[in-house]
C-alpha atoms as a PDB file:
ATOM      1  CA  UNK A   1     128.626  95.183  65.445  1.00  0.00           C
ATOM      2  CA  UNK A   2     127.065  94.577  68.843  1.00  0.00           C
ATOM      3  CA  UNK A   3     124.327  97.231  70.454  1.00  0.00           C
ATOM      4  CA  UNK A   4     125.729  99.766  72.946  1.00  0.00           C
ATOM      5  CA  UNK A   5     125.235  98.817  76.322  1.00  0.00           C
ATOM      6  CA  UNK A   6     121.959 100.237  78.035  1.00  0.00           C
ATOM      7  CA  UNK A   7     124.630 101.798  80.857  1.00  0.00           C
ATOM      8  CA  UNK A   8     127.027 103.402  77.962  1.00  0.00           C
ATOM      9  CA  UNK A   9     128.917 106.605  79.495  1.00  0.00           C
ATOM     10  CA  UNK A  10     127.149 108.127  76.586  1.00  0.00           C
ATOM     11  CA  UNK A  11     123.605 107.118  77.351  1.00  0.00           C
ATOM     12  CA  UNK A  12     123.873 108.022  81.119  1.00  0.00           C
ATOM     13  CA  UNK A  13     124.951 111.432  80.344  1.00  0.00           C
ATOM     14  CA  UNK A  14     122.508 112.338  78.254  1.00  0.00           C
ATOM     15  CA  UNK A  15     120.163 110.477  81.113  1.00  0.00           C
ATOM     16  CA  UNK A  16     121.830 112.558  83.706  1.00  0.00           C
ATOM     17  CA  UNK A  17     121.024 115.781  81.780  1.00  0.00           C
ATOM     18  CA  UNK A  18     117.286 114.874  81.592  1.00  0.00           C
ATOM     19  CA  UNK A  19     117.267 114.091  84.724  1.00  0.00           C
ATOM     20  CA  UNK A  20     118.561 117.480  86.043  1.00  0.00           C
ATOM     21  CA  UNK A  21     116.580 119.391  83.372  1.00  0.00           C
ATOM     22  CA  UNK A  22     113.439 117.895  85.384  1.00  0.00           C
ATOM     23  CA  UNK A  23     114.639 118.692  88.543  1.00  0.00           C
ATOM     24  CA  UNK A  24     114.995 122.441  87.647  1.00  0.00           C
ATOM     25  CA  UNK A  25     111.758 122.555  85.924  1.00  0.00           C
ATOM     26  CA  UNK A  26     110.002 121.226  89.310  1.00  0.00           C
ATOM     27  CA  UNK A  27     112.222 123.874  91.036  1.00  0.00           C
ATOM     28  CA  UNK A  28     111.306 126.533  88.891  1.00  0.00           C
ATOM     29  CA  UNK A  29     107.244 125.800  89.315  1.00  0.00           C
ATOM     30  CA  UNK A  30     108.124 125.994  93.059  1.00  0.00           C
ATOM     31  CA  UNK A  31     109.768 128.961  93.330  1.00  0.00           C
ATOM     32  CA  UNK A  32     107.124 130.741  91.083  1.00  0.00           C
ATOM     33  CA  UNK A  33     104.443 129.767  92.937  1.00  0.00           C
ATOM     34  CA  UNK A  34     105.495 131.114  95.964  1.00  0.00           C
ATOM     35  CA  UNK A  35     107.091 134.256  95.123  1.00  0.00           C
ATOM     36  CA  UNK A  36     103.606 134.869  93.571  1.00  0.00           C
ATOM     37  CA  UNK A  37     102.301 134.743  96.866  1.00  0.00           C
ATOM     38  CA  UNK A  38     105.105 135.984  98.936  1.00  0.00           C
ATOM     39  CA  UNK A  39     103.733 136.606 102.455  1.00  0.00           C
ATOM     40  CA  UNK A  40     104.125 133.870 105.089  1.00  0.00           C
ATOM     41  CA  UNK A  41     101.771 131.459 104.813  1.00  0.00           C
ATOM     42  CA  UNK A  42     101.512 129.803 108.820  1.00  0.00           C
ATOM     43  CA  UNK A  43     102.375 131.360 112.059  1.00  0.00           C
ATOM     44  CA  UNK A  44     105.047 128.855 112.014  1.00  0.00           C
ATOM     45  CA  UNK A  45     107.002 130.649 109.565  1.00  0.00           C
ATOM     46  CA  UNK A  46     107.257 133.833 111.718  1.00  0.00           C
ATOM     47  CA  UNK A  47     108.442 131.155 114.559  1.00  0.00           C
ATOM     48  CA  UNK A  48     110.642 129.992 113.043  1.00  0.00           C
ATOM     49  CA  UNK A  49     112.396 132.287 111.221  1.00  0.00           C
ATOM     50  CA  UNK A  50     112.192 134.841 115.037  1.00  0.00           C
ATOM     51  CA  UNK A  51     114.233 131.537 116.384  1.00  0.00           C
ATOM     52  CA  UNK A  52     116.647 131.723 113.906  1.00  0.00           C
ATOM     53  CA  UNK A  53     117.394 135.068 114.110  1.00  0.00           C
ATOM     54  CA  UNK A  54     117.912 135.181 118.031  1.00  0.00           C
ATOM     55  CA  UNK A  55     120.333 132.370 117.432  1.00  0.00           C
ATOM     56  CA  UNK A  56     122.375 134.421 115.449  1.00  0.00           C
ATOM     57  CA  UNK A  57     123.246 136.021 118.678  1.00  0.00           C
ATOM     58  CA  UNK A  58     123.129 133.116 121.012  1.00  0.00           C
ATOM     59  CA  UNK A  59     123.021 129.719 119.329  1.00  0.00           C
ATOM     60  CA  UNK A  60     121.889 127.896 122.508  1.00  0.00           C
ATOM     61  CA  UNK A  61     118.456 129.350 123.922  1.00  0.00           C
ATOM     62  CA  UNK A  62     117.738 127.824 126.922  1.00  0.00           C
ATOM     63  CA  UNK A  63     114.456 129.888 127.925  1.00  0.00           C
ATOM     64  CA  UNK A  64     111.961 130.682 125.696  1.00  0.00           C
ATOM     65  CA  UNK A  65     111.431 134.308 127.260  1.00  0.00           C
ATOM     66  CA  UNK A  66     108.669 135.147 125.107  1.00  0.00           C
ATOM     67  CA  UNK A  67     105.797 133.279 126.353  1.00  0.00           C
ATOM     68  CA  UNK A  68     106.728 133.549 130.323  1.00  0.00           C
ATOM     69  CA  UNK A  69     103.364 132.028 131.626  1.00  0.00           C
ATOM     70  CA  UNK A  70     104.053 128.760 129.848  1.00  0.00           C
ATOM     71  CA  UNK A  71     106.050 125.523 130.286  1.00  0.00           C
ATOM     72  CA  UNK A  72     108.792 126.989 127.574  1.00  0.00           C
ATOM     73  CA  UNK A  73     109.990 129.838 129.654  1.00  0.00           C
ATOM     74  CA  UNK A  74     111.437 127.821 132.432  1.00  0.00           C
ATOM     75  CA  UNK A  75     113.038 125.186 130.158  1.00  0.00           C
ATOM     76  CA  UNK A  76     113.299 125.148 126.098  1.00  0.00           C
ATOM     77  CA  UNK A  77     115.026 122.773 123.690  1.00  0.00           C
ATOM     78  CA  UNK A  78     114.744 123.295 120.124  1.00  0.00           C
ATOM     79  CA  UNK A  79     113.319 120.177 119.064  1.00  0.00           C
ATOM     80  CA  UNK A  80     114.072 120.982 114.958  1.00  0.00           C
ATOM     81  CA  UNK A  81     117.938 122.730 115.760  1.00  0.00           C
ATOM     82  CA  UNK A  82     119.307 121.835 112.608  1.00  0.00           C
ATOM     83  CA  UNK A  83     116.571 123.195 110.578  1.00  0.00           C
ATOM     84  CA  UNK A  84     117.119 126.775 112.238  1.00  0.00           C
ATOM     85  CA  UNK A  85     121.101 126.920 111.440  1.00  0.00           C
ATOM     86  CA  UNK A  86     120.107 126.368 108.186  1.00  0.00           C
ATOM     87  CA  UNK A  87     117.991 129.682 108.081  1.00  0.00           C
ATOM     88  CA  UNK A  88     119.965 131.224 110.312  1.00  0.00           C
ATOM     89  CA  UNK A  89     122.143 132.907 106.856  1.00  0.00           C
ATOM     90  CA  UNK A  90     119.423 135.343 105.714  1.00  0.00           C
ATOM     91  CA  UNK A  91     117.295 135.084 108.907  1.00  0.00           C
ATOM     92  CA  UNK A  92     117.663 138.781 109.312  1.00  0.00           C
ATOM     93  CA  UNK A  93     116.427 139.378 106.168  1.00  0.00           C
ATOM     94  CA  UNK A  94     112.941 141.068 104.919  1.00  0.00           C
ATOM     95  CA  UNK A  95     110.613 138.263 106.452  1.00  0.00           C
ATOM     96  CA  UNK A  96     108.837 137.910 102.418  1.00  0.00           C
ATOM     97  CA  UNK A  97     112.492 137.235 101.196  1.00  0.00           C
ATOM     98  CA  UNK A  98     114.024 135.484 104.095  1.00  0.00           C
ATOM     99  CA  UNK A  99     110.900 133.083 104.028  1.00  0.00           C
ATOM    100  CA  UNK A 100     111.085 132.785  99.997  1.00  0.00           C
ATOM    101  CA  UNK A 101     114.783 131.569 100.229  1.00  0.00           C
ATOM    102  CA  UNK A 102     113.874 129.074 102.699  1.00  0.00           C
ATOM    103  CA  UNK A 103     111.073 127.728 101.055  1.00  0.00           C
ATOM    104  CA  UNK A 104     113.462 127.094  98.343  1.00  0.00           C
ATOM    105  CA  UNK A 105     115.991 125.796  99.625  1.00  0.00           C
ATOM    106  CA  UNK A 106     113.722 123.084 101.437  1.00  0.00           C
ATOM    107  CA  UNK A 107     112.680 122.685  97.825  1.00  0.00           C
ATOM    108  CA  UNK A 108     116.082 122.388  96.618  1.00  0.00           C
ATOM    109  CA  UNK A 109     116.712 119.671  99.242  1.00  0.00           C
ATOM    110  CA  UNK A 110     113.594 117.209  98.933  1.00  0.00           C
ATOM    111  CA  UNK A 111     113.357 117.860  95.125  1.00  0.00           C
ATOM    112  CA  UNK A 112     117.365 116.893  94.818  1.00  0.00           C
ATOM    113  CA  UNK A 113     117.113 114.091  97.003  1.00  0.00           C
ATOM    114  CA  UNK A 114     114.180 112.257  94.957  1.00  0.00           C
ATOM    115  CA  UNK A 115     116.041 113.044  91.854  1.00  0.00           C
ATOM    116  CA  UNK A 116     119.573 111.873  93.422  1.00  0.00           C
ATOM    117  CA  UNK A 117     117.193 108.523  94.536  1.00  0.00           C
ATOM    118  CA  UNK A 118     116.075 107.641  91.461  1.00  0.00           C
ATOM    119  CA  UNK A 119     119.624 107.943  89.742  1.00  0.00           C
ATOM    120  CA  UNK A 120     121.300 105.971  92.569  1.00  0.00           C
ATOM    121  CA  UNK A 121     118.958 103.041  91.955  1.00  0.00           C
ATOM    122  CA  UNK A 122     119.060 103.199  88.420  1.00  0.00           C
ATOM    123  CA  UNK A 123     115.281 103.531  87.933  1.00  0.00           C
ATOM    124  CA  UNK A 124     114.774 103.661  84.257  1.00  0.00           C
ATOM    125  CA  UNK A 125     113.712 107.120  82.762  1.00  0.00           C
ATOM    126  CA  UNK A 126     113.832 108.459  86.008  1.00  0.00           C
ATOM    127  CA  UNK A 127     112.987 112.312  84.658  1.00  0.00           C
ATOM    128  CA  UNK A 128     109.594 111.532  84.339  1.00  0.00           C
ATOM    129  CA  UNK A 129     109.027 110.589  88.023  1.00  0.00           C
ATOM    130  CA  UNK A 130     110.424 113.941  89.031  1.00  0.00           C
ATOM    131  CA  UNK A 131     107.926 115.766  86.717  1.00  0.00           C
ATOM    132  CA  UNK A 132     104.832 114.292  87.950  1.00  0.00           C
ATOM    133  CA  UNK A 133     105.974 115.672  91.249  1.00  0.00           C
ATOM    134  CA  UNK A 134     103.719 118.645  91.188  1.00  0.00           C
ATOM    135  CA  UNK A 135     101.080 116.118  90.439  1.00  0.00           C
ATOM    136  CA  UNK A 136     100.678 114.987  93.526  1.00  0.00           C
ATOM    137  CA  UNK A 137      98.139 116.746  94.898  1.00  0.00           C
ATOM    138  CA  UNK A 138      97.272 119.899  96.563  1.00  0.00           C
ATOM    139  CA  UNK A 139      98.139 118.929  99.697  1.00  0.00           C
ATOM    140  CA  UNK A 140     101.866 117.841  98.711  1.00  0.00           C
ATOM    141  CA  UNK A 141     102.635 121.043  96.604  1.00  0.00           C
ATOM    142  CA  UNK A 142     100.834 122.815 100.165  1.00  0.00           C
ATOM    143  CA  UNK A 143     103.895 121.239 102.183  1.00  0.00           C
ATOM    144  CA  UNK A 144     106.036 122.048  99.430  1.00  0.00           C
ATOM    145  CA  UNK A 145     105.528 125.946  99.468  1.00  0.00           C
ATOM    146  CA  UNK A 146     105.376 126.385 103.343  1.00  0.00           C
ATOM    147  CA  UNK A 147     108.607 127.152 105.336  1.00  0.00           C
ATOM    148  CA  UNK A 148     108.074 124.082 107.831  1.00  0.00           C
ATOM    149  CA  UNK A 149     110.955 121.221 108.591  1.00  0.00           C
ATOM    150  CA  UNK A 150     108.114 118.755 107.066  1.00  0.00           C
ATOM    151  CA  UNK A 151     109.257 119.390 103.797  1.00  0.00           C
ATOM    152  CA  UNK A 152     112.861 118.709 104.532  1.00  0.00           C
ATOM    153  CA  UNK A 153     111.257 114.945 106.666  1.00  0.00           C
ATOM    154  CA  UNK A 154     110.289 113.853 102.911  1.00  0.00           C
ATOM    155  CA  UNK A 155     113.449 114.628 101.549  1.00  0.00           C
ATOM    156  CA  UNK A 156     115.679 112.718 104.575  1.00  0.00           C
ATOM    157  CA  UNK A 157     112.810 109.855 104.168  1.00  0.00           C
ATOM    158  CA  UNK A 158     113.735 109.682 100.767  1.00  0.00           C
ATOM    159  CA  UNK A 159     117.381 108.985 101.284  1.00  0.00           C
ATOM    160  CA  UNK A 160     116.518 106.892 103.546  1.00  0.00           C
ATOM    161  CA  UNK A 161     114.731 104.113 101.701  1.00  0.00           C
ATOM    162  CA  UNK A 162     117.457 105.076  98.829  1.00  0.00           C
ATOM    163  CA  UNK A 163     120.543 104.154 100.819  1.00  0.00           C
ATOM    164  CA  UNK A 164     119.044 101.130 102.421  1.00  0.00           C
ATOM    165  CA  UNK A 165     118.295  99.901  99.367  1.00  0.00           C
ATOM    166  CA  UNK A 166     121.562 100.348  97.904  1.00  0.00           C
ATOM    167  CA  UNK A 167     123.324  99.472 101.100  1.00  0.00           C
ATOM    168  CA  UNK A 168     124.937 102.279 102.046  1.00  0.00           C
ATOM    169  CA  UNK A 169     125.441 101.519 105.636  1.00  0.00           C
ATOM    170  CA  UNK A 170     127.935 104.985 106.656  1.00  0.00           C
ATOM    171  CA  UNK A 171     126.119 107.013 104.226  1.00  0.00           C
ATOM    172  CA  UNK A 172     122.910 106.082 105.906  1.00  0.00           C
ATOM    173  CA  UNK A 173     124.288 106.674 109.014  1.00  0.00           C
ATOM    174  CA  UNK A 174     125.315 109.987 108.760  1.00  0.00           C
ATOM    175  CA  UNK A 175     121.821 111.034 106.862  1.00  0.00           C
ATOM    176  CA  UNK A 176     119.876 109.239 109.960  1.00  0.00           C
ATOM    177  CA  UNK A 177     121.891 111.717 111.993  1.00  0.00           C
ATOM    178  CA  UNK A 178     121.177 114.658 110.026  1.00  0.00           C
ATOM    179  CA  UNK A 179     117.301 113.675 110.514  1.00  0.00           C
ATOM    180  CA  UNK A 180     117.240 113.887 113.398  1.00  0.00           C
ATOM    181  CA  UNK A 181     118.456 116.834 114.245  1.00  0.00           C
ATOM    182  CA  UNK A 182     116.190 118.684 111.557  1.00  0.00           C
ATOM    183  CA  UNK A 183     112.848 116.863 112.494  1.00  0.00           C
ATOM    184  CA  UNK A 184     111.690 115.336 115.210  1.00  0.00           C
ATOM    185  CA  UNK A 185     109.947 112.895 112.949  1.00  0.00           C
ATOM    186  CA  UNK A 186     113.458 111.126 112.549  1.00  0.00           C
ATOM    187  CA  UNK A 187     112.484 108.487 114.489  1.00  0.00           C
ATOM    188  CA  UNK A 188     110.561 107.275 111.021  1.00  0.00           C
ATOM    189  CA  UNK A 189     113.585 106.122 109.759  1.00  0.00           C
ATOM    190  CA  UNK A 190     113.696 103.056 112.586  1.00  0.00           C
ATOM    191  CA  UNK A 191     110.635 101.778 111.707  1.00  0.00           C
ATOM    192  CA  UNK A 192     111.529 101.767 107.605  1.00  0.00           C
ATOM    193  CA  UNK A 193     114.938  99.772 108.129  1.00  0.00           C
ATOM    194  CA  UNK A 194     113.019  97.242 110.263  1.00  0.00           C
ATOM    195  CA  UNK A 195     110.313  96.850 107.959  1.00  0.00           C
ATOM    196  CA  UNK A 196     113.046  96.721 105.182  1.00  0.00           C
ATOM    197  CA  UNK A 197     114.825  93.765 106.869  1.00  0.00           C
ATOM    198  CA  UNK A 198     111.550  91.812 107.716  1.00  0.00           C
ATOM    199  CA  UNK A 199     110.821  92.286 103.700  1.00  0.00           C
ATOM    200  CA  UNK A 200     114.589  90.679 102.992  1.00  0.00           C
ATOM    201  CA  UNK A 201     113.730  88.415 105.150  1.00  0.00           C
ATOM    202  CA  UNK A 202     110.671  87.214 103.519  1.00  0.00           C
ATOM    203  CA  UNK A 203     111.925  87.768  99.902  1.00  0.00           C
ATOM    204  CA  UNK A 204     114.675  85.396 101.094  1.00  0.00           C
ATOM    205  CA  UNK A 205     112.657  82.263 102.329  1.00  0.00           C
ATOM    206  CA  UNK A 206     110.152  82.434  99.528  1.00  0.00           C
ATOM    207  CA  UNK A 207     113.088  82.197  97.023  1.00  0.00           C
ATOM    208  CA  UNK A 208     114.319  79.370  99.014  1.00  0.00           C
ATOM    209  CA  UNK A 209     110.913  77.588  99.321  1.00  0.00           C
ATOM    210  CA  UNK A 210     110.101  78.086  95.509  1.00  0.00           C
ATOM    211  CA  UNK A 211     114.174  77.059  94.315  1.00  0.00           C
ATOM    212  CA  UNK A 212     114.170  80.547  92.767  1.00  0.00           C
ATOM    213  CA  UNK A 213     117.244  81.740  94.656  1.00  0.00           C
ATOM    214  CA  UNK A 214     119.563  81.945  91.068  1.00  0.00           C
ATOM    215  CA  UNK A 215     118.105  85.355  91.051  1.00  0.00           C
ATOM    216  CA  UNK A 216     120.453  87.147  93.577  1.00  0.00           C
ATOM    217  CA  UNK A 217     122.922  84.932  93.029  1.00  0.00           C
ATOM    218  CA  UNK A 218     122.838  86.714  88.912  1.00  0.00           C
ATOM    219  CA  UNK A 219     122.762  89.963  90.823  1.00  0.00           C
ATOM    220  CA  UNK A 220     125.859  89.651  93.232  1.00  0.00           C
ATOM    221  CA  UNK A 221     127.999  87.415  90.398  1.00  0.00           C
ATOM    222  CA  UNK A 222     127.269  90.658  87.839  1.00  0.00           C
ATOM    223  CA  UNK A 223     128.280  93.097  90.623  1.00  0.00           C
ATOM    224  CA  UNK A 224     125.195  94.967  91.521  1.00  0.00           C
ATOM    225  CA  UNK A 225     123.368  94.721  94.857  1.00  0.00           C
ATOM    226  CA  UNK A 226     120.318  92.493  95.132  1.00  0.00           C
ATOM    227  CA  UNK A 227     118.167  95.062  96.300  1.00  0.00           C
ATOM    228  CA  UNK A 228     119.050  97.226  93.965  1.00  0.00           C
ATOM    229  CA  UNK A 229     118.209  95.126  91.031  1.00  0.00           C
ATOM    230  CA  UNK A 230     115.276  94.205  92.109  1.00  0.00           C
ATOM    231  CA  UNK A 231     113.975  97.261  92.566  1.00  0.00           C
ATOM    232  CA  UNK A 232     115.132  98.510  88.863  1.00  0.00           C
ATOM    233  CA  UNK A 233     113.733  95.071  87.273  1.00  0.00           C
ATOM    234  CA  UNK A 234     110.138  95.982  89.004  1.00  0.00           C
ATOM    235  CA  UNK A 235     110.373  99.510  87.342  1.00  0.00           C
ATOM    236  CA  UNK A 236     111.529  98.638  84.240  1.00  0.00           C
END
């Protein structure tokens, strides 16, 4: 009899299930920790939450009426619009609740799209990536617990690197899209495909220079994306 392949249907769902079973564990530490301490914990969260509730009546606001000796009254552009439709649901709700369920939901997001990362590059016992999460550091678990569009930038960032690596070219075009539109730190994702290209690049002509080229060749003849290989060899 011949071993069951590392890939079996079998062994990825039980994989998958681990995987998810981290996720929600993360999640759960998240949630806890800032229902324990439900009050608002910037001035940005009252900002934007009071945005997303005056777009509920008028999406567009094109004067930021509040604050009429400064620059904003004459002209205003939401510079994070997609991050205040997305709160715009339960806006109107008690601020401590409203700003609970959209910390979690930005949790839900960056969390997910880590996890989702990991599985699409087949990163070997990816679980345990997602629960050192919270491990991170003060700071990180900070961003995590705030209602800010930062925490939703690390998710997008993530996909990012995760679809250029796999070589999702429409896919990445529609999330580049999406980041920009819910931080103005979207920009970020420029500099990472150009960095990633210059890296091909230089991958590339040291396999040439050193006759070690057989590599990708392995990769692309079994069906799996250079990149992607690589990356789950140098994990493994």
């Amino acid at each position: 009899m011949t071993a069951a392949a590392p890939d079996a249907p079998a062994t990825r769902r039980r994989s998958l299930l681990a995987l998810v079973g981290a996720a929600a564990a993360v999640l759960a530490i998240g949630a806890w920790l800032r229902f324990e301490a439900p009050q608002p914990w910037s001035y940005d969260e009252y900002y934007h939450l009071g945005l997303a509730r005056e777009m509920r009546s008028h999406l567009r606001i094109a004067s930021f009426w509040w604050t009429p000796f400064s620059t904003l009254y004459d002209r205003f552009v939401d510079s994070t619009p997609l991050f205040h439709v997305v709160l715009m649901p339960f806006a109107t709700l008690r601020l401590e609740l409203a700003a609970g369920l959209g910390v979690v939901l930005g949790q839900l997001f960056t969390v997910g799209a880590f996890a989702w990362a990991l599985w699409s590059m087949r990163v070997p016992r990816p679980w345990w990536f997602v629960l050192a999460l919270p491990g991170l550091g003060t700071l990180f678990l900070q961003r995590l617990e705030m209602l800010r569009p930062h925490v939703w930038l690390i998710g997008f960032t993530v996909l990012v690197i995760a679809l250029l690596v796999e070589r999702r070219w429409k896919s990445l075009l529609v999330v580049c899209a999406l980041f920009g539109l819910t931080h103005t730190g979207g920009w970020i994702a420029v500099p990472i495909a150009a960095l990633w290209s210059l890296a091909g690049l230089v991958v590339r002509d040291e396999r040439e220079r050193f006759g070690g080229g057989h590599g990708s060749a392995g990769a692309a003849a079994a069906g799996a994306p250079p990149a992607s290989s690589a990356v789950s060899r140098s994990l493994a």
